[in-house]
PDB file of N, CA and C in Angstrom:
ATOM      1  N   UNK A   1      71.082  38.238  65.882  1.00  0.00           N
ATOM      2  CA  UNK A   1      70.699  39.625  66.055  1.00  0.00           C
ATOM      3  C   UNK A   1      70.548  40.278  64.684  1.00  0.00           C
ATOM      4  N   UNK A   2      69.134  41.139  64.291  1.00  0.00           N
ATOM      5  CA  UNK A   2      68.923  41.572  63.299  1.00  0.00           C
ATOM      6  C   UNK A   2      70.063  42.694  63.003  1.00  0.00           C
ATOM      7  N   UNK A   3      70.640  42.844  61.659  1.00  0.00           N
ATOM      8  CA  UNK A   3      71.469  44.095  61.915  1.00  0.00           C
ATOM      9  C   UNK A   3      70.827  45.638  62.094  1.00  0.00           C
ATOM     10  N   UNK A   4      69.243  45.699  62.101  1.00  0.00           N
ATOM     11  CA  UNK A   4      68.742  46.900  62.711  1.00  0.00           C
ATOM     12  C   UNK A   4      67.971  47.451  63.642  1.00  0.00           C
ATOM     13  N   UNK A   5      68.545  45.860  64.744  1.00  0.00           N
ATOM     14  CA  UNK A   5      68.108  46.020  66.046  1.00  0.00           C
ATOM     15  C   UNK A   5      68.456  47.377  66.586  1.00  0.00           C
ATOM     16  N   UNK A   6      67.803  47.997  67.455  1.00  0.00           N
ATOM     17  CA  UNK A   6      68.013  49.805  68.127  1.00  0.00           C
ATOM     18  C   UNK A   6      68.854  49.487  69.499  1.00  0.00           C
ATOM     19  N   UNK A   7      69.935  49.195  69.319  1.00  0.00           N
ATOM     20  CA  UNK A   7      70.570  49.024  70.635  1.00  0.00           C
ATOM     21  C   UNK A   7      71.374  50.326  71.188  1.00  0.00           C
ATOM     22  N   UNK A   8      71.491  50.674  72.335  1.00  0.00           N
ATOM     23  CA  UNK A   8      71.950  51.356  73.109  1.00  0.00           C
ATOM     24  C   UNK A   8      73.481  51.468  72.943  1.00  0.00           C
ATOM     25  N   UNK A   9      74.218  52.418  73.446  1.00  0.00           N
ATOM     26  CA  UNK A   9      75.073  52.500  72.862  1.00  0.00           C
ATOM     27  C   UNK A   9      76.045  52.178  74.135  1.00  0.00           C
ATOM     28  N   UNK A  10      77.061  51.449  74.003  1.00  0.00           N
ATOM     29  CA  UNK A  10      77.863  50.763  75.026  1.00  0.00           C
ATOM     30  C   UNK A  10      78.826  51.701  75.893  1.00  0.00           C
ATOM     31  N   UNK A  11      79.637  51.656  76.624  1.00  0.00           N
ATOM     32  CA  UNK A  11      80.463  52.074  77.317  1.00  0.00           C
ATOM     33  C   UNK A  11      81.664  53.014  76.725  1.00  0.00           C
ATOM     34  N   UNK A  12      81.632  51.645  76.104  1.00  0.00           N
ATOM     35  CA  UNK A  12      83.421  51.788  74.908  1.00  0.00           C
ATOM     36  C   UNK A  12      82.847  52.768  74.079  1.00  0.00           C
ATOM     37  N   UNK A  13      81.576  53.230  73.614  1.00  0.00           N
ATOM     38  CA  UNK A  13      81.127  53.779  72.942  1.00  0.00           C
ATOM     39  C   UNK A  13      80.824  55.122  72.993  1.00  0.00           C
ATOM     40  N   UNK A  14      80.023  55.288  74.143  1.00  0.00           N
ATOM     41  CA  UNK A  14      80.111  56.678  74.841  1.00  0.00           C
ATOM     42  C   UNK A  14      81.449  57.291  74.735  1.00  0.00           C
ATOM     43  N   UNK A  15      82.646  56.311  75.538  1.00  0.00           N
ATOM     44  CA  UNK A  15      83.895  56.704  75.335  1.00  0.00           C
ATOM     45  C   UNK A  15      84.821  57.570  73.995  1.00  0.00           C
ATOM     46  N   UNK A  16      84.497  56.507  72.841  1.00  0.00           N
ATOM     47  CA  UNK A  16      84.537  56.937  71.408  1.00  0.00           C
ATOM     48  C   UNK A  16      83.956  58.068  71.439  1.00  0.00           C
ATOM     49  N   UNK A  17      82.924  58.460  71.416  1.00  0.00           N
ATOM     50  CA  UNK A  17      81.967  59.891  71.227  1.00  0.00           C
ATOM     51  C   UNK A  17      83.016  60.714  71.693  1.00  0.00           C
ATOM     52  N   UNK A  18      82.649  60.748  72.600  1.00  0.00           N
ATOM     53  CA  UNK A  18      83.827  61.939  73.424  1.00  0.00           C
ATOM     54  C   UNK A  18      84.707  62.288  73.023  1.00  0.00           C
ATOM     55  N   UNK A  19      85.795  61.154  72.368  1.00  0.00           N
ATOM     56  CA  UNK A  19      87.040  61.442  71.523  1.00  0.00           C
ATOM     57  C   UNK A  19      87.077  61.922  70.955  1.00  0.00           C
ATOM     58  N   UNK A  20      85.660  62.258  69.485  1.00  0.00           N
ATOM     59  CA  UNK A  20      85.437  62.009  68.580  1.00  0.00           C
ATOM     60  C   UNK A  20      84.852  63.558  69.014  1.00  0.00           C
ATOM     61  N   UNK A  21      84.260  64.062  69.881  1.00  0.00           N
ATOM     62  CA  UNK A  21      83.962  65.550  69.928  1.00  0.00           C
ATOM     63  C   UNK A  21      85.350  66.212  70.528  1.00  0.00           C
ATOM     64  N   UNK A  22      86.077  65.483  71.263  1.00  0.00           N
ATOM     65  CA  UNK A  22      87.845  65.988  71.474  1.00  0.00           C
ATOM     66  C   UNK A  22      88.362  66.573  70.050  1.00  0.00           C
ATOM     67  N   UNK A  23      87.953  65.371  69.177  1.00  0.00           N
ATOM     68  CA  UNK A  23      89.012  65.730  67.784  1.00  0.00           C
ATOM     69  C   UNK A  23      88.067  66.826  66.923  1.00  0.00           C
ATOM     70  N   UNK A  24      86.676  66.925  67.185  1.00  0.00           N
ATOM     71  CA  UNK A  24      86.304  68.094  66.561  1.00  0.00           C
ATOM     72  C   UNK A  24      85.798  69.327  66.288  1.00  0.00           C
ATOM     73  N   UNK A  25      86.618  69.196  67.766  1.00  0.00           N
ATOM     74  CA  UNK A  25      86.144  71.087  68.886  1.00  0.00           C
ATOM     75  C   UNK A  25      86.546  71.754  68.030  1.00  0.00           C
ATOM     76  N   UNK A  26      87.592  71.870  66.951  1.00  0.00           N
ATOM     77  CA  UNK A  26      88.260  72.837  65.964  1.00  0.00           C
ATOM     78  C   UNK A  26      87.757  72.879  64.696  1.00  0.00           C
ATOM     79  N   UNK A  27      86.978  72.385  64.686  1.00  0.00           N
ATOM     80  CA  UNK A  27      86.356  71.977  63.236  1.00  0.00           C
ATOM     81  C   UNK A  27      85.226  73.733  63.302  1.00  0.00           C
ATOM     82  N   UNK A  28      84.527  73.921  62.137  1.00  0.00           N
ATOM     83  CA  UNK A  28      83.713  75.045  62.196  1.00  0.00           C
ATOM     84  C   UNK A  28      81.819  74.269  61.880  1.00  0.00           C
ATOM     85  N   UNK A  29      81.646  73.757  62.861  1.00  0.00           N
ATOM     86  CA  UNK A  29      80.223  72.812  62.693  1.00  0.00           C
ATOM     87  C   UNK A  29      79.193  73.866  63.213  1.00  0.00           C
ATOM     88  N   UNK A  30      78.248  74.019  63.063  1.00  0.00           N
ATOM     89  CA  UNK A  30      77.143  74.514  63.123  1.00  0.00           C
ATOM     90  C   UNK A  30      75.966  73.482  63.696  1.00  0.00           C
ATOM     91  N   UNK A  31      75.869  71.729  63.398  1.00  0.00           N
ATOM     92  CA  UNK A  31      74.616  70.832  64.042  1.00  0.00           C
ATOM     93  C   UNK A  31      75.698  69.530  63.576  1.00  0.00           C
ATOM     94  N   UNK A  32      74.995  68.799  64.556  1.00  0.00           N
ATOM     95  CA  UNK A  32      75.401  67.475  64.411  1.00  0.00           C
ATOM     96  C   UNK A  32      74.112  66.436  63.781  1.00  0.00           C
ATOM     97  N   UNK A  33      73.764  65.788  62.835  1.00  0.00           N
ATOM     98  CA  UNK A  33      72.665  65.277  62.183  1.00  0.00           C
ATOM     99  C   UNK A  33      73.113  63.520  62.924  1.00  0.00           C
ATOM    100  N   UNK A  34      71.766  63.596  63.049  1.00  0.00           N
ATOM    101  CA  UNK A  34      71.874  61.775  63.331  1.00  0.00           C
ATOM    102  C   UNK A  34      70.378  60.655  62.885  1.00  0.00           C
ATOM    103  N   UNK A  35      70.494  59.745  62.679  1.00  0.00           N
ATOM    104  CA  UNK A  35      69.346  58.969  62.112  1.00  0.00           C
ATOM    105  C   UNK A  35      69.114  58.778  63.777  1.00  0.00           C
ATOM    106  N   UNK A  36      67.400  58.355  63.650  1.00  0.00           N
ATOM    107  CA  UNK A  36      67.001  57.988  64.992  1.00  0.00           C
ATOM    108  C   UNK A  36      67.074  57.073  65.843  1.00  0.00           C
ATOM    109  N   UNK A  37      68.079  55.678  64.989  1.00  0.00           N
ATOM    110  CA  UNK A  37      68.075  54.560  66.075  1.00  0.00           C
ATOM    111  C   UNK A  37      69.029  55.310  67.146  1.00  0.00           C
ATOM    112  N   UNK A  38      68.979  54.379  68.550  1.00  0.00           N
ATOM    113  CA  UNK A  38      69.058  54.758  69.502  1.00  0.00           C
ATOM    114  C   UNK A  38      70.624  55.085  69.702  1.00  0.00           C
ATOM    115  N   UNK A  39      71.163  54.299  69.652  1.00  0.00           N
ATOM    116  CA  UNK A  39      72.629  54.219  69.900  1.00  0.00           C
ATOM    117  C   UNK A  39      73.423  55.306  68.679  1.00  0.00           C
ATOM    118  N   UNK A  40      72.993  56.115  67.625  1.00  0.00           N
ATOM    119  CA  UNK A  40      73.363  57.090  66.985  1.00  0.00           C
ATOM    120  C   UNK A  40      72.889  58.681  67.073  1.00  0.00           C
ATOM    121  N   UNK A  41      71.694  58.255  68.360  1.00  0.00           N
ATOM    122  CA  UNK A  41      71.160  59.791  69.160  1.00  0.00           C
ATOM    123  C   UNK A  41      71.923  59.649  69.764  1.00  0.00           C
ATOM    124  N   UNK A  42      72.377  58.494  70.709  1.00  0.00           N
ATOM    125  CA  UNK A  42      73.037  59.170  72.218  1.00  0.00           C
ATOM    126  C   UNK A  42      74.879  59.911  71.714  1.00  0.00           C
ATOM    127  N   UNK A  43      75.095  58.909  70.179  1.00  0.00           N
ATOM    128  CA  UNK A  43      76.808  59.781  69.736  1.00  0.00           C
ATOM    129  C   UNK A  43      76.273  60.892  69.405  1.00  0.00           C
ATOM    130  N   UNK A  44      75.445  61.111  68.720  1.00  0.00           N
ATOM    131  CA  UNK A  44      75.380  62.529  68.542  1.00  0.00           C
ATOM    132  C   UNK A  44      75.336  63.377  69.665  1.00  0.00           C
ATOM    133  N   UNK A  45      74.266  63.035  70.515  1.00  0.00           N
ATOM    134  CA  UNK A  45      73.841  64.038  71.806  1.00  0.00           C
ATOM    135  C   UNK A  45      75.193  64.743  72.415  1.00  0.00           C
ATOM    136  N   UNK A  46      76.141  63.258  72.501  1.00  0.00           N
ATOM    137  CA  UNK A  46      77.261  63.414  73.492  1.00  0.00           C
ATOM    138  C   UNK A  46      78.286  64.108  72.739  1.00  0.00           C
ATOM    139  N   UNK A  47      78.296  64.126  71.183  1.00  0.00           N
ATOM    140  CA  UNK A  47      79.319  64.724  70.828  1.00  0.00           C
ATOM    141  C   UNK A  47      78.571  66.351  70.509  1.00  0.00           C
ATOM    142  N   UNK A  48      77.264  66.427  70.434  1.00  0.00           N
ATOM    143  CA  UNK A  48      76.811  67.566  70.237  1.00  0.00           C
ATOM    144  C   UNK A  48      76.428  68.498  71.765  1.00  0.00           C
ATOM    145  N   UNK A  49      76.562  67.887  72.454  1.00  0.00           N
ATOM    146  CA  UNK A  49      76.911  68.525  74.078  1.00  0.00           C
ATOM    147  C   UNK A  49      78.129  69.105  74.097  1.00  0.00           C
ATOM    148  N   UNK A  50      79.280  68.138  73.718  1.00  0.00           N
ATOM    149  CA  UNK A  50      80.580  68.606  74.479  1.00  0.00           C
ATOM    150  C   UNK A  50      81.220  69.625  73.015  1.00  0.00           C
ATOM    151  N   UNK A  51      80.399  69.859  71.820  1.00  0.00           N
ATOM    152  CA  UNK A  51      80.906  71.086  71.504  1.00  0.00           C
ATOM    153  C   UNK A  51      80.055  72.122  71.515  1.00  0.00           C
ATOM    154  N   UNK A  52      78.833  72.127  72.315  1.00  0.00           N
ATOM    155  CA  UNK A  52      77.624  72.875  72.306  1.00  0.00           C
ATOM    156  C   UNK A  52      76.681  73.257  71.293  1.00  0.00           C
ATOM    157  N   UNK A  53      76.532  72.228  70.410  1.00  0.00           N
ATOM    158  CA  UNK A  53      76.061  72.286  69.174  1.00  0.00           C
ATOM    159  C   UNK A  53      74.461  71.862  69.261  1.00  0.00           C
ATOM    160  N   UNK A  54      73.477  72.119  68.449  1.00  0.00           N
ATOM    161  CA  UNK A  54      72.197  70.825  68.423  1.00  0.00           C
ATOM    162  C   UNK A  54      72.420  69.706  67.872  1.00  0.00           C
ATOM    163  N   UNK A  55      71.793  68.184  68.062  1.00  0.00           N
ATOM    164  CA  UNK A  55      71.733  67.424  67.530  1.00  0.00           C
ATOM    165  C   UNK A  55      70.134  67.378  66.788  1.00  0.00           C
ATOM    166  N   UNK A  56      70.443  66.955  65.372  1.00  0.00           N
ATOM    167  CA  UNK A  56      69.010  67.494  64.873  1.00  0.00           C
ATOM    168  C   UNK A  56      69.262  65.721  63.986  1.00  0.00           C
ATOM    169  N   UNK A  57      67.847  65.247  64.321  1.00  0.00           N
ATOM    170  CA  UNK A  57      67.816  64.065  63.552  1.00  0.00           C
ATOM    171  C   UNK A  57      67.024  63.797  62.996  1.00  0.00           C
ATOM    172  N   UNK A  58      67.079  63.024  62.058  1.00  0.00           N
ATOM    173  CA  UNK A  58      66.248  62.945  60.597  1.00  0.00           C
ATOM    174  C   UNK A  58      66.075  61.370  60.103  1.00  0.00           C
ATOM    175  N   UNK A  59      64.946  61.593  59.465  1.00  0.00           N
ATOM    176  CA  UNK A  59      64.549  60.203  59.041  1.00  0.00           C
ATOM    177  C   UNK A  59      65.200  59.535  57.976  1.00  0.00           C
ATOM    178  N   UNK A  60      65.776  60.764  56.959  1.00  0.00           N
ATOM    179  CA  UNK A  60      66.406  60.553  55.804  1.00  0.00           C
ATOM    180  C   UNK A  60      68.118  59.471  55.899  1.00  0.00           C
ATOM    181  N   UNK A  61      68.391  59.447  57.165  1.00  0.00           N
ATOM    182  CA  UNK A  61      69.614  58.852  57.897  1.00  0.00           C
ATOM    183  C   UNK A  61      69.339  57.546  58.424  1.00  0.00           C
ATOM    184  N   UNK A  62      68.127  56.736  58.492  1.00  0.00           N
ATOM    185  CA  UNK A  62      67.742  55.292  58.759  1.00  0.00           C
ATOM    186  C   UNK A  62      68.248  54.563  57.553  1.00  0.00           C
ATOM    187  N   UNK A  63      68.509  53.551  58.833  1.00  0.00           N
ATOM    188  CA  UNK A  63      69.015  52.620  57.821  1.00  0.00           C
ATOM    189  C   UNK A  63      68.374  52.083  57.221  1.00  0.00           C
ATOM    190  N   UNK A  64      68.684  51.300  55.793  1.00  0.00           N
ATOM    191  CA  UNK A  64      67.391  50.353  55.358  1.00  0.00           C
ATOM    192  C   UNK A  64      67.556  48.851  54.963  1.00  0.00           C
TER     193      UNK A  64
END
């Protein structure tokens, strides 16, 4: 597997997100930035849902 195959983001993973917007409901964020492979939209989405934030993603965040 190439390491910049666009894979989806797993179970355990979704899970992580969530935590990961648990631990930073207190934080003072304004956007959540994410590169466009797939599986780093859906952490963002999910952690930028559950603190009601945008997820705004950018090209400058691909990997290379």
């Amino acid at each position: 597997m190439d390491r910049f195959d666009d894979l989806k983001l797993t179970i355990n993973g979704e899970s992580q997100a969530r935590r990961i917007a648990i631990y930073l409901k207190n934080e003072s964020l304004t956007a959540v930035f994410t590169s466009p492979m797939q599986r780093a939209r859906q952490t963002a989405d999910i952690i930028s849902q559950n603190l009601g934030l945008s997820s705004i993603e950018s090209d400058l965040l691909k990997d290379r």
